[in-house]
PDB file of N, CA and C in Angstrom:
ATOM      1  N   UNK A   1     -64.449 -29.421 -20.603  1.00  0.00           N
ATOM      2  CA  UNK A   1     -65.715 -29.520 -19.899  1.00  0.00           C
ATOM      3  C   UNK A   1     -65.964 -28.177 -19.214  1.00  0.00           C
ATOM      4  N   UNK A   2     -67.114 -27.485 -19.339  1.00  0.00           N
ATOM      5  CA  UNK A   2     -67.641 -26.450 -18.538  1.00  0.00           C
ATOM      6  C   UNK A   2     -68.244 -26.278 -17.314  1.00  0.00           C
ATOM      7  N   UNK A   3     -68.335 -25.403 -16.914  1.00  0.00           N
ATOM      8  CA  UNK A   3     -68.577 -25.664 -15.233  1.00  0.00           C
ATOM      9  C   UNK A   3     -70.219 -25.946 -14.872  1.00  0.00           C
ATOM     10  N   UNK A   4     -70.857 -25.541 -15.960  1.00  0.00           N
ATOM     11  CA  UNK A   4     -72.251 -26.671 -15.886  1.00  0.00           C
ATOM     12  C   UNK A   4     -72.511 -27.909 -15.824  1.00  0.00           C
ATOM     13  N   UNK A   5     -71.503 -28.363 -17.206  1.00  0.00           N
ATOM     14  CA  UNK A   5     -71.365 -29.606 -17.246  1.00  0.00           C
ATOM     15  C   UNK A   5     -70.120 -30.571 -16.131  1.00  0.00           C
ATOM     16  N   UNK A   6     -69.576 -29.869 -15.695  1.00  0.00           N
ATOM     17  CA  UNK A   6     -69.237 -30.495 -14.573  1.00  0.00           C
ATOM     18  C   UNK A   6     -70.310 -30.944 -13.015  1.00  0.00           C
ATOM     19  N   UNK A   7     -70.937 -29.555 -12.952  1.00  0.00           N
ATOM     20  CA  UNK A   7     -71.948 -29.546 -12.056  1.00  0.00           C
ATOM     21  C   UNK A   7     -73.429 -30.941 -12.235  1.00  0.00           C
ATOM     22  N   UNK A   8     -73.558 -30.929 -13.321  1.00  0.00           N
ATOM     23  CA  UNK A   8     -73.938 -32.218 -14.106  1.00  0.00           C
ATOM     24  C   UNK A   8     -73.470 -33.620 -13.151  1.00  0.00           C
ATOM     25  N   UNK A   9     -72.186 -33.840 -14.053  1.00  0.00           N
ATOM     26  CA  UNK A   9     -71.801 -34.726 -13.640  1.00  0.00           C
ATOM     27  C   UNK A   9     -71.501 -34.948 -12.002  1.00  0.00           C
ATOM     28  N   UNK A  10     -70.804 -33.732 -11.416  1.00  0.00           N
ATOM     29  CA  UNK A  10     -70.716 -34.091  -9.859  1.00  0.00           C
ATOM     30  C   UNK A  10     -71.901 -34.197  -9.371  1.00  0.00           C
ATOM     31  N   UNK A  11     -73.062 -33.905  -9.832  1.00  0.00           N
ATOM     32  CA  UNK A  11     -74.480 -33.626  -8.591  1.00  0.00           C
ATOM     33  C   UNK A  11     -74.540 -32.575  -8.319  1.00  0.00           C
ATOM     34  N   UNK A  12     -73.682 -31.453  -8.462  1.00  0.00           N
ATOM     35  CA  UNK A  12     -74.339 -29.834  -7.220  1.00  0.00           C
ATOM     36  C   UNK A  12     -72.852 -29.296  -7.678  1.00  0.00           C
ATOM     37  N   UNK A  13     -72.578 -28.465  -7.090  1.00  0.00           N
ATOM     38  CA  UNK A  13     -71.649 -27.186  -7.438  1.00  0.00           C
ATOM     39  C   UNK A  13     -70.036 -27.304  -7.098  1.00  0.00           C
ATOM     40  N   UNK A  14     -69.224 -27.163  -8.088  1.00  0.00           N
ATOM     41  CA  UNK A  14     -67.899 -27.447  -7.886  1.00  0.00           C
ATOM     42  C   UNK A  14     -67.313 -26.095  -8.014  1.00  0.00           C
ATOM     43  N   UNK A  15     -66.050 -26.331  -7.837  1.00  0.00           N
ATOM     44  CA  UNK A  15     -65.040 -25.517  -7.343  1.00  0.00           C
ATOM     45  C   UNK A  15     -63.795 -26.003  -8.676  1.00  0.00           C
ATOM     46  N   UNK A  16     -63.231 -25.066  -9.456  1.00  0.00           N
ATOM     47  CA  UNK A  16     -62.046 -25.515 -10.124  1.00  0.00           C
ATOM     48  C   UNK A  16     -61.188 -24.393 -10.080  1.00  0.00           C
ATOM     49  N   UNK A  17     -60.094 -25.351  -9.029  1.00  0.00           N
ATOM     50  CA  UNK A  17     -59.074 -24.323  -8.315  1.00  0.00           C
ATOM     51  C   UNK A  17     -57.547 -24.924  -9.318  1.00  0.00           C
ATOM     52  N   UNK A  18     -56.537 -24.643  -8.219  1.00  0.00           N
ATOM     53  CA  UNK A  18     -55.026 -25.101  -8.720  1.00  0.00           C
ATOM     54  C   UNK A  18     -55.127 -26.684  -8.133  1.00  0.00           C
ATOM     55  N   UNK A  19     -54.583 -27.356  -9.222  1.00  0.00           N
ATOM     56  CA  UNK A  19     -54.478 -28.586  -9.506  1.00  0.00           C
ATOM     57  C   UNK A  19     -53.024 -28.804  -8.306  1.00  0.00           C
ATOM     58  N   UNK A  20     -53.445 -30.571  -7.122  1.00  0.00           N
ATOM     59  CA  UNK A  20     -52.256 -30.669  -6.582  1.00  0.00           C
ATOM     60  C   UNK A  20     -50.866 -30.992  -7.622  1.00  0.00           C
ATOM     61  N   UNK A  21     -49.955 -30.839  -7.041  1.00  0.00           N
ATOM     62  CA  UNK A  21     -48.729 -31.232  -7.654  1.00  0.00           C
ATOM     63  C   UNK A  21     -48.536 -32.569  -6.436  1.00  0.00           C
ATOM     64  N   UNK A  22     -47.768 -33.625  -7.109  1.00  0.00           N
ATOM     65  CA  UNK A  22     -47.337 -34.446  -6.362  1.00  0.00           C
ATOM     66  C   UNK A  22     -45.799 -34.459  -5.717  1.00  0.00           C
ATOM     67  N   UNK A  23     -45.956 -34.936  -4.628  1.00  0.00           N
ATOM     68  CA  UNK A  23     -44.705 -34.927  -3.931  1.00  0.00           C
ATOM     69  C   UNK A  23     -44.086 -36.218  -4.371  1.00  0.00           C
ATOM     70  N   UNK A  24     -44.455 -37.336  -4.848  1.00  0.00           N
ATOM     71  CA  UNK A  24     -43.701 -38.030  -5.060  1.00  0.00           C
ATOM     72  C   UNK A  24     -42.631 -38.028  -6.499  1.00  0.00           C
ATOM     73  N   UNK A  25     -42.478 -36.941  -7.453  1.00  0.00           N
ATOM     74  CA  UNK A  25     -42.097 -37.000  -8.465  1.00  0.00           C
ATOM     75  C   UNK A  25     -40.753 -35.735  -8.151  1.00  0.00           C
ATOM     76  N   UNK A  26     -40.293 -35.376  -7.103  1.00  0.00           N
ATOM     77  CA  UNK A  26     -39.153 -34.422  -6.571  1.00  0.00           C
ATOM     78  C   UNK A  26     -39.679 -33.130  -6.760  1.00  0.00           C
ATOM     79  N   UNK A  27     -38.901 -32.438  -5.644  1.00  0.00           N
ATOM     80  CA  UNK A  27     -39.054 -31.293  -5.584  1.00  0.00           C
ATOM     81  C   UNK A  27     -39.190 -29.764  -6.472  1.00  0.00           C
ATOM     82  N   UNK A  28     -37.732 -30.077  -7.345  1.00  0.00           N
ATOM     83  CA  UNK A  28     -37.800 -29.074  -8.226  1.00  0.00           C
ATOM     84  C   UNK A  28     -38.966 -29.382  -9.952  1.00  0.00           C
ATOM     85  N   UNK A  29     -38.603 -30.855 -10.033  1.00  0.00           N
ATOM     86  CA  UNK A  29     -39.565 -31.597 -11.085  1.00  0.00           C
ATOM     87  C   UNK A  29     -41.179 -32.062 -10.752  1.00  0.00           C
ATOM     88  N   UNK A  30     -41.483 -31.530 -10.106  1.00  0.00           N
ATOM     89  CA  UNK A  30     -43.222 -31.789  -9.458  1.00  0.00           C
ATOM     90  C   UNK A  30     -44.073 -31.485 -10.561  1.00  0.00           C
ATOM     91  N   UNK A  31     -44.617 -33.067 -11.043  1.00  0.00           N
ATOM     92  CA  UNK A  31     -45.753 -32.569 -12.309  1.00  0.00           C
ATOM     93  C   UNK A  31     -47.239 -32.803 -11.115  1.00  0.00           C
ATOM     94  N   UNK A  32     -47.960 -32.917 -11.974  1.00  0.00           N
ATOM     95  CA  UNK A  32     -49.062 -32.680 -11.773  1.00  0.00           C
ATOM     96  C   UNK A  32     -50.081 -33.481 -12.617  1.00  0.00           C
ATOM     97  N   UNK A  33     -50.367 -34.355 -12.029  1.00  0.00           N
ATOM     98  CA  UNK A  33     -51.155 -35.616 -12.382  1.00  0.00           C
ATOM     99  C   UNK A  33     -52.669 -35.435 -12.534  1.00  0.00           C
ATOM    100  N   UNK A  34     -53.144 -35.613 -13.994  1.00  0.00           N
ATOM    101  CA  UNK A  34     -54.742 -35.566 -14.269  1.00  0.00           C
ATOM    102  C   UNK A  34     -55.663 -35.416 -13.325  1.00  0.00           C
ATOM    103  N   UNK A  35     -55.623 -36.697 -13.033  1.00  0.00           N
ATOM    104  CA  UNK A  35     -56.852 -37.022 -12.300  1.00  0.00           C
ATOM    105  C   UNK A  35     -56.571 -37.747 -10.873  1.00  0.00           C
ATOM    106  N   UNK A  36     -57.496 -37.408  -9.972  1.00  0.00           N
ATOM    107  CA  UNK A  36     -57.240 -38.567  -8.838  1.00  0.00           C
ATOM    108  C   UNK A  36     -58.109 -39.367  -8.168  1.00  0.00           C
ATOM    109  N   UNK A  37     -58.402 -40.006  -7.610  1.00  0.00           N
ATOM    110  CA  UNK A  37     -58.886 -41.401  -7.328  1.00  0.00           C
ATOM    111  C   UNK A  37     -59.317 -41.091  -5.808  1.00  0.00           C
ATOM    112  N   UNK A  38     -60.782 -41.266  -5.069  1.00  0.00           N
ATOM    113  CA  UNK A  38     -61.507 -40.828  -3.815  1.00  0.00           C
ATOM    114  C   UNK A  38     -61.516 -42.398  -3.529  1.00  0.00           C
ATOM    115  N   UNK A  39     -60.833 -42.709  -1.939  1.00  0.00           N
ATOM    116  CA  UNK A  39     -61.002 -43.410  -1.766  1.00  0.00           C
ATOM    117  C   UNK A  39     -61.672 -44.549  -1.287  1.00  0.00           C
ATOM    118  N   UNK A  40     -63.075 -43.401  -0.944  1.00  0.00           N
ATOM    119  CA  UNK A  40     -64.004 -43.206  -0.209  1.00  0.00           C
ATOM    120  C   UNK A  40     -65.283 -43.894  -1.304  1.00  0.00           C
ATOM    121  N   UNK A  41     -65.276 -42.952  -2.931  1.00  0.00           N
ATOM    122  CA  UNK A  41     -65.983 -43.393  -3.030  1.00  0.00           C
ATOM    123  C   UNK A  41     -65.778 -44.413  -4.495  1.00  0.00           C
ATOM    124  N   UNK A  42     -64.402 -44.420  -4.580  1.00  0.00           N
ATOM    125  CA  UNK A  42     -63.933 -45.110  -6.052  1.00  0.00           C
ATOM    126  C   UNK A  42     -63.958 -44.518  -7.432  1.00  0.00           C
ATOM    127  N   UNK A  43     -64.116 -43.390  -7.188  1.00  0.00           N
ATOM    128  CA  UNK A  43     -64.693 -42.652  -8.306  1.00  0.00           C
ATOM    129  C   UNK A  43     -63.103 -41.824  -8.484  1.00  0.00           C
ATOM    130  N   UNK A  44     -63.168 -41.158  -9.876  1.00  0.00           N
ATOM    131  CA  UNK A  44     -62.345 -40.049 -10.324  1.00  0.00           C
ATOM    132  C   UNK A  44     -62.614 -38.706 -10.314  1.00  0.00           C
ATOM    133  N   UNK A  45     -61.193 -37.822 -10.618  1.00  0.00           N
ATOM    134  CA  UNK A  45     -61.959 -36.705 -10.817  1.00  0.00           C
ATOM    135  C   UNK A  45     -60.970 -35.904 -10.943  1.00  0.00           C
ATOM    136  N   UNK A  46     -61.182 -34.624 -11.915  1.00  0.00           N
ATOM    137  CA  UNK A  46     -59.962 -33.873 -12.637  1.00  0.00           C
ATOM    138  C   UNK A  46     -59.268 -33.107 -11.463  1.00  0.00           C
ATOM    139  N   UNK A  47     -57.715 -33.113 -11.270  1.00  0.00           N
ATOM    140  CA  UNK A  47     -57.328 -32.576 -10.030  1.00  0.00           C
ATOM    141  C   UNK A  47     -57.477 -31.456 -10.124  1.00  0.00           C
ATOM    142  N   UNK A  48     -57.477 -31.005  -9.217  1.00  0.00           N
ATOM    143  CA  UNK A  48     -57.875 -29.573  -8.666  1.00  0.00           C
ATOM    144  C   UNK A  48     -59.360 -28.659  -8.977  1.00  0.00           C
ATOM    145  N   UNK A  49     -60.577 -30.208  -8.667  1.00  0.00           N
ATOM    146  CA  UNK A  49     -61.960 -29.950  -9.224  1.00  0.00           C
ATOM    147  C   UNK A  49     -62.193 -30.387  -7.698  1.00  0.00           C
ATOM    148  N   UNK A  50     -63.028 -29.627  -6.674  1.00  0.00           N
ATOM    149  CA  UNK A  50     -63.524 -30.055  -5.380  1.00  0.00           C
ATOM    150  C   UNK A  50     -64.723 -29.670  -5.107  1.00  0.00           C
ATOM    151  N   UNK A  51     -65.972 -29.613  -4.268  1.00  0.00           N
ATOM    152  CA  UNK A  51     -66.463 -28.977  -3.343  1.00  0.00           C
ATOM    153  C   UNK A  51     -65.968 -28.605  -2.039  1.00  0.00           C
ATOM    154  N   UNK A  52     -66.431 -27.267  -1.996  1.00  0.00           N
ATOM    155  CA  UNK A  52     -66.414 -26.729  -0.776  1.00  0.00           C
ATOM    156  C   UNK A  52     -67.204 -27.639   0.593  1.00  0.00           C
ATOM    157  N   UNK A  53     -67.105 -27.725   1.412  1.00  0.00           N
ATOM    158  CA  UNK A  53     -67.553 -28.191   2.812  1.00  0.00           C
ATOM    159  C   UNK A  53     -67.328 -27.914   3.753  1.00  0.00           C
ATOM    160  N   UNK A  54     -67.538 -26.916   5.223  1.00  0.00           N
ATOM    161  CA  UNK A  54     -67.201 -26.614   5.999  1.00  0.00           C
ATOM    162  C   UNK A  54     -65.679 -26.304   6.407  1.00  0.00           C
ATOM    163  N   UNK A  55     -65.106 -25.280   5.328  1.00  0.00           N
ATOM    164  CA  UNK A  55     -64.050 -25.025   5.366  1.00  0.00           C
ATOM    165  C   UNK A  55     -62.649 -26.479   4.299  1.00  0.00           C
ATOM    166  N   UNK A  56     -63.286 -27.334   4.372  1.00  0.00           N
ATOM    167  CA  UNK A  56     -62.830 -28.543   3.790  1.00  0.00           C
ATOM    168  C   UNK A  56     -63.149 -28.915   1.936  1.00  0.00           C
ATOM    169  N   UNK A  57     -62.185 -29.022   1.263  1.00  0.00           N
ATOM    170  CA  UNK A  57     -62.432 -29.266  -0.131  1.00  0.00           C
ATOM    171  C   UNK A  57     -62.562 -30.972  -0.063  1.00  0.00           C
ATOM    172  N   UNK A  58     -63.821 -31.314  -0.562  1.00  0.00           N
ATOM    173  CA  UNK A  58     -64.272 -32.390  -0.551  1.00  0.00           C
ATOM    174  C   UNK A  58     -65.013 -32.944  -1.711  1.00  0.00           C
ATOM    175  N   UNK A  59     -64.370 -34.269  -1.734  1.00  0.00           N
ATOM    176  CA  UNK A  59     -64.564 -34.763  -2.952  1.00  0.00           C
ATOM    177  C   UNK A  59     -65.648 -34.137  -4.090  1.00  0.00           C
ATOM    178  N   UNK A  60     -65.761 -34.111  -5.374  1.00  0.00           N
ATOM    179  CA  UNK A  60     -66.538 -33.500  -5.833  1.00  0.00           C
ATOM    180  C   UNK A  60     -68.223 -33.743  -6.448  1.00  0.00           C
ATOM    181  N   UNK A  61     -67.820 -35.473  -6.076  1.00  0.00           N
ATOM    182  CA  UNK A  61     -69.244 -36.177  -6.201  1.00  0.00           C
ATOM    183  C   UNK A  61     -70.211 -35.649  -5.197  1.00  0.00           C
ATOM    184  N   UNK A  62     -71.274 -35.143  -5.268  1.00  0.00           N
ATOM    185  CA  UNK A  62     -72.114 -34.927  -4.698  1.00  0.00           C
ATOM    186  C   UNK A  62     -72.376 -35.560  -3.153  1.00  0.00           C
ATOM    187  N   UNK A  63     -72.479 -37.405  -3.377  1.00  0.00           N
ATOM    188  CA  UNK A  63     -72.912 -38.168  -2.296  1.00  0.00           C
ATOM    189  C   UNK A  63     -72.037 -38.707  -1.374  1.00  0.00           C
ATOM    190  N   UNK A  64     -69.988 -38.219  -1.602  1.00  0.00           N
ATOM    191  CA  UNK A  64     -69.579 -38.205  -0.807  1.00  0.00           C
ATOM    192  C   UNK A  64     -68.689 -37.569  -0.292  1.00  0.00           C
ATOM    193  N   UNK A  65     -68.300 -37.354   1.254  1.00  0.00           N
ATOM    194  CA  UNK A  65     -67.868 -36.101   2.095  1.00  0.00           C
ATOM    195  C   UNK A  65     -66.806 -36.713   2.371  1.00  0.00           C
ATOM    196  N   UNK A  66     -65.665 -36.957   1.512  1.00  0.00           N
ATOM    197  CA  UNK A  66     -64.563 -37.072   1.242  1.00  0.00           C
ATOM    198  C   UNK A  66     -63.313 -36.036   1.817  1.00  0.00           C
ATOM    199  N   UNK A  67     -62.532 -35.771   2.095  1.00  0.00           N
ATOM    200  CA  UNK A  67     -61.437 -34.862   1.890  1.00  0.00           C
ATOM    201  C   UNK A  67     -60.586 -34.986   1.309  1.00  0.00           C
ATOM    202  N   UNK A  68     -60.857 -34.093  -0.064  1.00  0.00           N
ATOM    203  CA  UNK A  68     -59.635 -34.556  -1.036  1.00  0.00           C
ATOM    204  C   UNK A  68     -57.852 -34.469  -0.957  1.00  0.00           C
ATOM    205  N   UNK A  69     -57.828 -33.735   0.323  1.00  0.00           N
ATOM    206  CA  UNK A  69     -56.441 -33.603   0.767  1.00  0.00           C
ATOM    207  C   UNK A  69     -56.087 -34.857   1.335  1.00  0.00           C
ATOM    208  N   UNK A  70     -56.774 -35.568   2.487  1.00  0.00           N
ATOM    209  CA  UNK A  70     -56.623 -37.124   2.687  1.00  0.00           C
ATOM    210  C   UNK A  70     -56.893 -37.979   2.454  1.00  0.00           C
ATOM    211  N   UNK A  71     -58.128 -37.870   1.502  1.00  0.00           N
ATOM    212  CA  UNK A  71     -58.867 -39.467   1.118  1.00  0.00           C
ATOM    213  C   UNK A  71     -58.465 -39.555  -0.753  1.00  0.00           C
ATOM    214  N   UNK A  72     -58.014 -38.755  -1.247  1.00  0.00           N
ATOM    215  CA  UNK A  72     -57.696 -39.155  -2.449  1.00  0.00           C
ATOM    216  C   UNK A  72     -56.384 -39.436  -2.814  1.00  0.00           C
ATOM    217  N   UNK A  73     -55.963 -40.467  -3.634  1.00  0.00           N
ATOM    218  CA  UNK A  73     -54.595 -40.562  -4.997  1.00  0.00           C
ATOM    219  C   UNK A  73     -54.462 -40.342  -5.950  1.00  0.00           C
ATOM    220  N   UNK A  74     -52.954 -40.538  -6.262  1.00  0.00           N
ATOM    221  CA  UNK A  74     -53.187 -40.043  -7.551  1.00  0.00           C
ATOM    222  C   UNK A  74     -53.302 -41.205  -8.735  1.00  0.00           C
ATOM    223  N   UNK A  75     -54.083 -41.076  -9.550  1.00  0.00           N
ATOM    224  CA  UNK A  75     -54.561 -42.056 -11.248  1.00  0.00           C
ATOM    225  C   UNK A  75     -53.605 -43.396 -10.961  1.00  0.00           C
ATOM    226  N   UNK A  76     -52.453 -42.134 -11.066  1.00  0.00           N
ATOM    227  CA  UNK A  76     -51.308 -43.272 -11.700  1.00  0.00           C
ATOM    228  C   UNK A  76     -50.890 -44.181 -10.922  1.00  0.00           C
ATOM    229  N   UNK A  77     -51.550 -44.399  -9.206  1.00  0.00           N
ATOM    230  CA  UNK A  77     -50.718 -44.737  -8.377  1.00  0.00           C
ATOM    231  C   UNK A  77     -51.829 -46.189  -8.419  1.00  0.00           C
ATOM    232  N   UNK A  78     -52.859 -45.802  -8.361  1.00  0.00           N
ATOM    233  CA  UNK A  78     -54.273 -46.896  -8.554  1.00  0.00           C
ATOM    234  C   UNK A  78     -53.902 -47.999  -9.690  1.00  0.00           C
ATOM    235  N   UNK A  79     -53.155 -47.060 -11.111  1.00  0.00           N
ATOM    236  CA  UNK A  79     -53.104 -47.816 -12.066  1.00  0.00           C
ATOM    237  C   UNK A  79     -51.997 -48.638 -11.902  1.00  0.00           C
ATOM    238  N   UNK A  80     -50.787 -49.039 -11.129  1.00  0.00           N
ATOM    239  CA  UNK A  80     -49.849 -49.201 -10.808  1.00  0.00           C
ATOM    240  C   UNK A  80     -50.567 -50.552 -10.539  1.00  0.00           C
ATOM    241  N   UNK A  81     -51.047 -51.006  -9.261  1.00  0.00           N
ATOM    242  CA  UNK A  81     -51.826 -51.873  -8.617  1.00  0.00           C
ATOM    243  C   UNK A  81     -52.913 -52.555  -9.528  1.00  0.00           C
ATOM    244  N   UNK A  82     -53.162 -51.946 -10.658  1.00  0.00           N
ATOM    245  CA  UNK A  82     -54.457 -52.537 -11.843  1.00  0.00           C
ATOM    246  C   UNK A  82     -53.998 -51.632 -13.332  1.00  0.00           C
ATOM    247  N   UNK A  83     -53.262 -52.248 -13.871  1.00  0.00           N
ATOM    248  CA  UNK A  83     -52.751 -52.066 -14.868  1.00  0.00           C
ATOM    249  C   UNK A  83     -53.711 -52.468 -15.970  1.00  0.00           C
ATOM    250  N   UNK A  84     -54.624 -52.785 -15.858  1.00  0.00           N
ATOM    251  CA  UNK A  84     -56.385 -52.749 -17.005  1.00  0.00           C
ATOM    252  C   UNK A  84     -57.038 -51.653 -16.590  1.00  0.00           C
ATOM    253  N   UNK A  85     -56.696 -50.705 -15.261  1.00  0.00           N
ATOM    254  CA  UNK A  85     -57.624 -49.714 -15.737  1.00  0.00           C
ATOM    255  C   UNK A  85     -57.250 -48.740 -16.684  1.00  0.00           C
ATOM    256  N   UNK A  86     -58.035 -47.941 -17.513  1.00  0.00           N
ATOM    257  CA  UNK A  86     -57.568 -47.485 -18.318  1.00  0.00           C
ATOM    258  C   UNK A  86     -56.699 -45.589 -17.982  1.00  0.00           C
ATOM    259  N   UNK A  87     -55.690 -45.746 -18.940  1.00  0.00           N
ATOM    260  CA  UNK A  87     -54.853 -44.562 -19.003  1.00  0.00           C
ATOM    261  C   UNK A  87     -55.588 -43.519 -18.490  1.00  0.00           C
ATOM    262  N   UNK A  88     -57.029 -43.045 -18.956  1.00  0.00           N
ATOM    263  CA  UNK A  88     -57.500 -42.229 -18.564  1.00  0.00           C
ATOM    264  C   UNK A  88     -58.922 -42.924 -18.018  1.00  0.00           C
ATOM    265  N   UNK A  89     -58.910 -41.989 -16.994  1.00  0.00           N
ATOM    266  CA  UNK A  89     -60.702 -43.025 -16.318  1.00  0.00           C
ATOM    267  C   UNK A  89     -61.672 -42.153 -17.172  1.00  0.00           C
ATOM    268  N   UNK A  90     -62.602 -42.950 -16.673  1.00  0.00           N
ATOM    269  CA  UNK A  90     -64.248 -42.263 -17.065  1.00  0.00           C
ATOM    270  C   UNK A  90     -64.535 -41.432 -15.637  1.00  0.00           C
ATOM    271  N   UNK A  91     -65.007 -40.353 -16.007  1.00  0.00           N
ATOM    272  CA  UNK A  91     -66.115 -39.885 -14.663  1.00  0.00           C
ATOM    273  C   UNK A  91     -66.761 -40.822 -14.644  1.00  0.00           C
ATOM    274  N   UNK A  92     -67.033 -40.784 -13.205  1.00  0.00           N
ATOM    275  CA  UNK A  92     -68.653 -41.325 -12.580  1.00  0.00           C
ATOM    276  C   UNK A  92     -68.598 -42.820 -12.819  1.00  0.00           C
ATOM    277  N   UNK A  93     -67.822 -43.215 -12.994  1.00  0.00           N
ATOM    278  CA  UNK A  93     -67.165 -45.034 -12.696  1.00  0.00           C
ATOM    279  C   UNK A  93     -66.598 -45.368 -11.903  1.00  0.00           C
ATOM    280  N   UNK A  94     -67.169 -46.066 -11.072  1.00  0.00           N
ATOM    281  CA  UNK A  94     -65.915 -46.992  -9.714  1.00  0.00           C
ATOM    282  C   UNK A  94     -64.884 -47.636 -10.577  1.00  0.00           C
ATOM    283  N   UNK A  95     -63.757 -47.198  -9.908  1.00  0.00           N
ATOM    284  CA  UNK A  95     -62.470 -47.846  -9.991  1.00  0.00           C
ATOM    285  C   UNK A  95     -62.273 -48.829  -8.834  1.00  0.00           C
ATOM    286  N   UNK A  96     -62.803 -49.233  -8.324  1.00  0.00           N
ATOM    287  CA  UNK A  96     -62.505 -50.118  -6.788  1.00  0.00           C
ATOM    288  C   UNK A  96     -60.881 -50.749  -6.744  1.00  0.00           C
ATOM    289  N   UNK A  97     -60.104 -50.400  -5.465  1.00  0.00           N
ATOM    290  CA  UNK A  97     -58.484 -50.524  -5.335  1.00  0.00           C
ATOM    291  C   UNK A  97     -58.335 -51.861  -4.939  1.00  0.00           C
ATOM    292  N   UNK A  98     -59.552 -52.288  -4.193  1.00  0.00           N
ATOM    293  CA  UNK A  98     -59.251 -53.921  -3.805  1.00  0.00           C
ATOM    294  C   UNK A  98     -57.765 -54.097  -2.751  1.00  0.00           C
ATOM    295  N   UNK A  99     -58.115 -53.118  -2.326  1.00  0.00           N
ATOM    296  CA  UNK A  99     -56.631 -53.020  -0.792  1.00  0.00           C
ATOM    297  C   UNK A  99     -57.521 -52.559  -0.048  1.00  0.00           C
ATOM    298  N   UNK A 100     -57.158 -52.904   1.263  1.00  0.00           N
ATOM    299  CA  UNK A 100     -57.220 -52.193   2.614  1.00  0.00           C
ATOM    300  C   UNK A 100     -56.804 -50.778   2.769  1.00  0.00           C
ATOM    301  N   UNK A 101     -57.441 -50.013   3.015  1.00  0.00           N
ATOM    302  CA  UNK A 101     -56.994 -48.609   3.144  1.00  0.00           C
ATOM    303  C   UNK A 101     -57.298 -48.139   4.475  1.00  0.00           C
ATOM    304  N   UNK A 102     -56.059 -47.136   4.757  1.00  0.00           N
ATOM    305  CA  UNK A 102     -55.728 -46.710   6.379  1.00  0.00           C
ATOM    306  C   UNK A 102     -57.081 -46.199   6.896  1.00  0.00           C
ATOM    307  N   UNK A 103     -57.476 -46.512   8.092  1.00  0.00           N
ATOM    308  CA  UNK A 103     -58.582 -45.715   8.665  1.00  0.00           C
ATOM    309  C   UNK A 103     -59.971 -45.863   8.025  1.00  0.00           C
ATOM    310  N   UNK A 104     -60.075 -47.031   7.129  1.00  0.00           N
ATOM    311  CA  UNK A 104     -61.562 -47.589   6.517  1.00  0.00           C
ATOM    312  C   UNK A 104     -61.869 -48.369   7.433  1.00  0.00           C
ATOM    313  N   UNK A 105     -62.617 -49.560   7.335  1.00  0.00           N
ATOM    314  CA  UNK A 105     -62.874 -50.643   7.916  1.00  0.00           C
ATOM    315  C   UNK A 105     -64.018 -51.065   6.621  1.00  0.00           C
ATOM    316  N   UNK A 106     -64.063 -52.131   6.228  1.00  0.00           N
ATOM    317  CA  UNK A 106     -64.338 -52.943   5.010  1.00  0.00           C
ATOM    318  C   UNK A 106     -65.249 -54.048   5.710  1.00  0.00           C
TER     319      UNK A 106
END
């Protein structure tokens, strides 16, 4: 995907930086997981794809002001909990987690 067509799909202008590595897979073996999951707004999105925001990389959907350093997971951790969603998501589809998440209110 190109950075138009990303811009497309997010709504307005992205950022494609270095992809997180996860801490949960050890230190010296740290992969680096596709995609991750906003918890904010249910949606996906290729890691290390953000907007900029007042110093803050935030989710990359346009309509929400996410922080992808605290409000997102990773794919695999969502799919764990819903083992029908699929291996790889779609952009621009709610995945909804159907848990309580820290610091929401529902």
């Amino acid at each position: 995907m190109n950075q138009a067509q990303m811009e497309k799909t997010f709504g307005g202008p992205v950022v494609v930086g270095t992809p997180r590595r996860s801490a949960k897979s050890g230190w010296l073996w740290r992969t680096v997981e596709p995609h991750l999951w906003c918890s904010y707004c249910s949606r996906t999105f290729p890691n290390g794809v953000y907007r900029l925001g007042d110093s803050v990389r935030s989710c990359p959907y346009a309509d929400c002001d996410a922080d992808v350093a605290q409000d997102s997971s990773e794919w695999q951790w969502i799919r764990r909990m819903h083992p029908h969603y699929p291996p790889a998501p779609w952009l621009g589809i709610r995945y909804p987690a159907d848990i309580a998440m820290p610091g929401r209110t529902v």
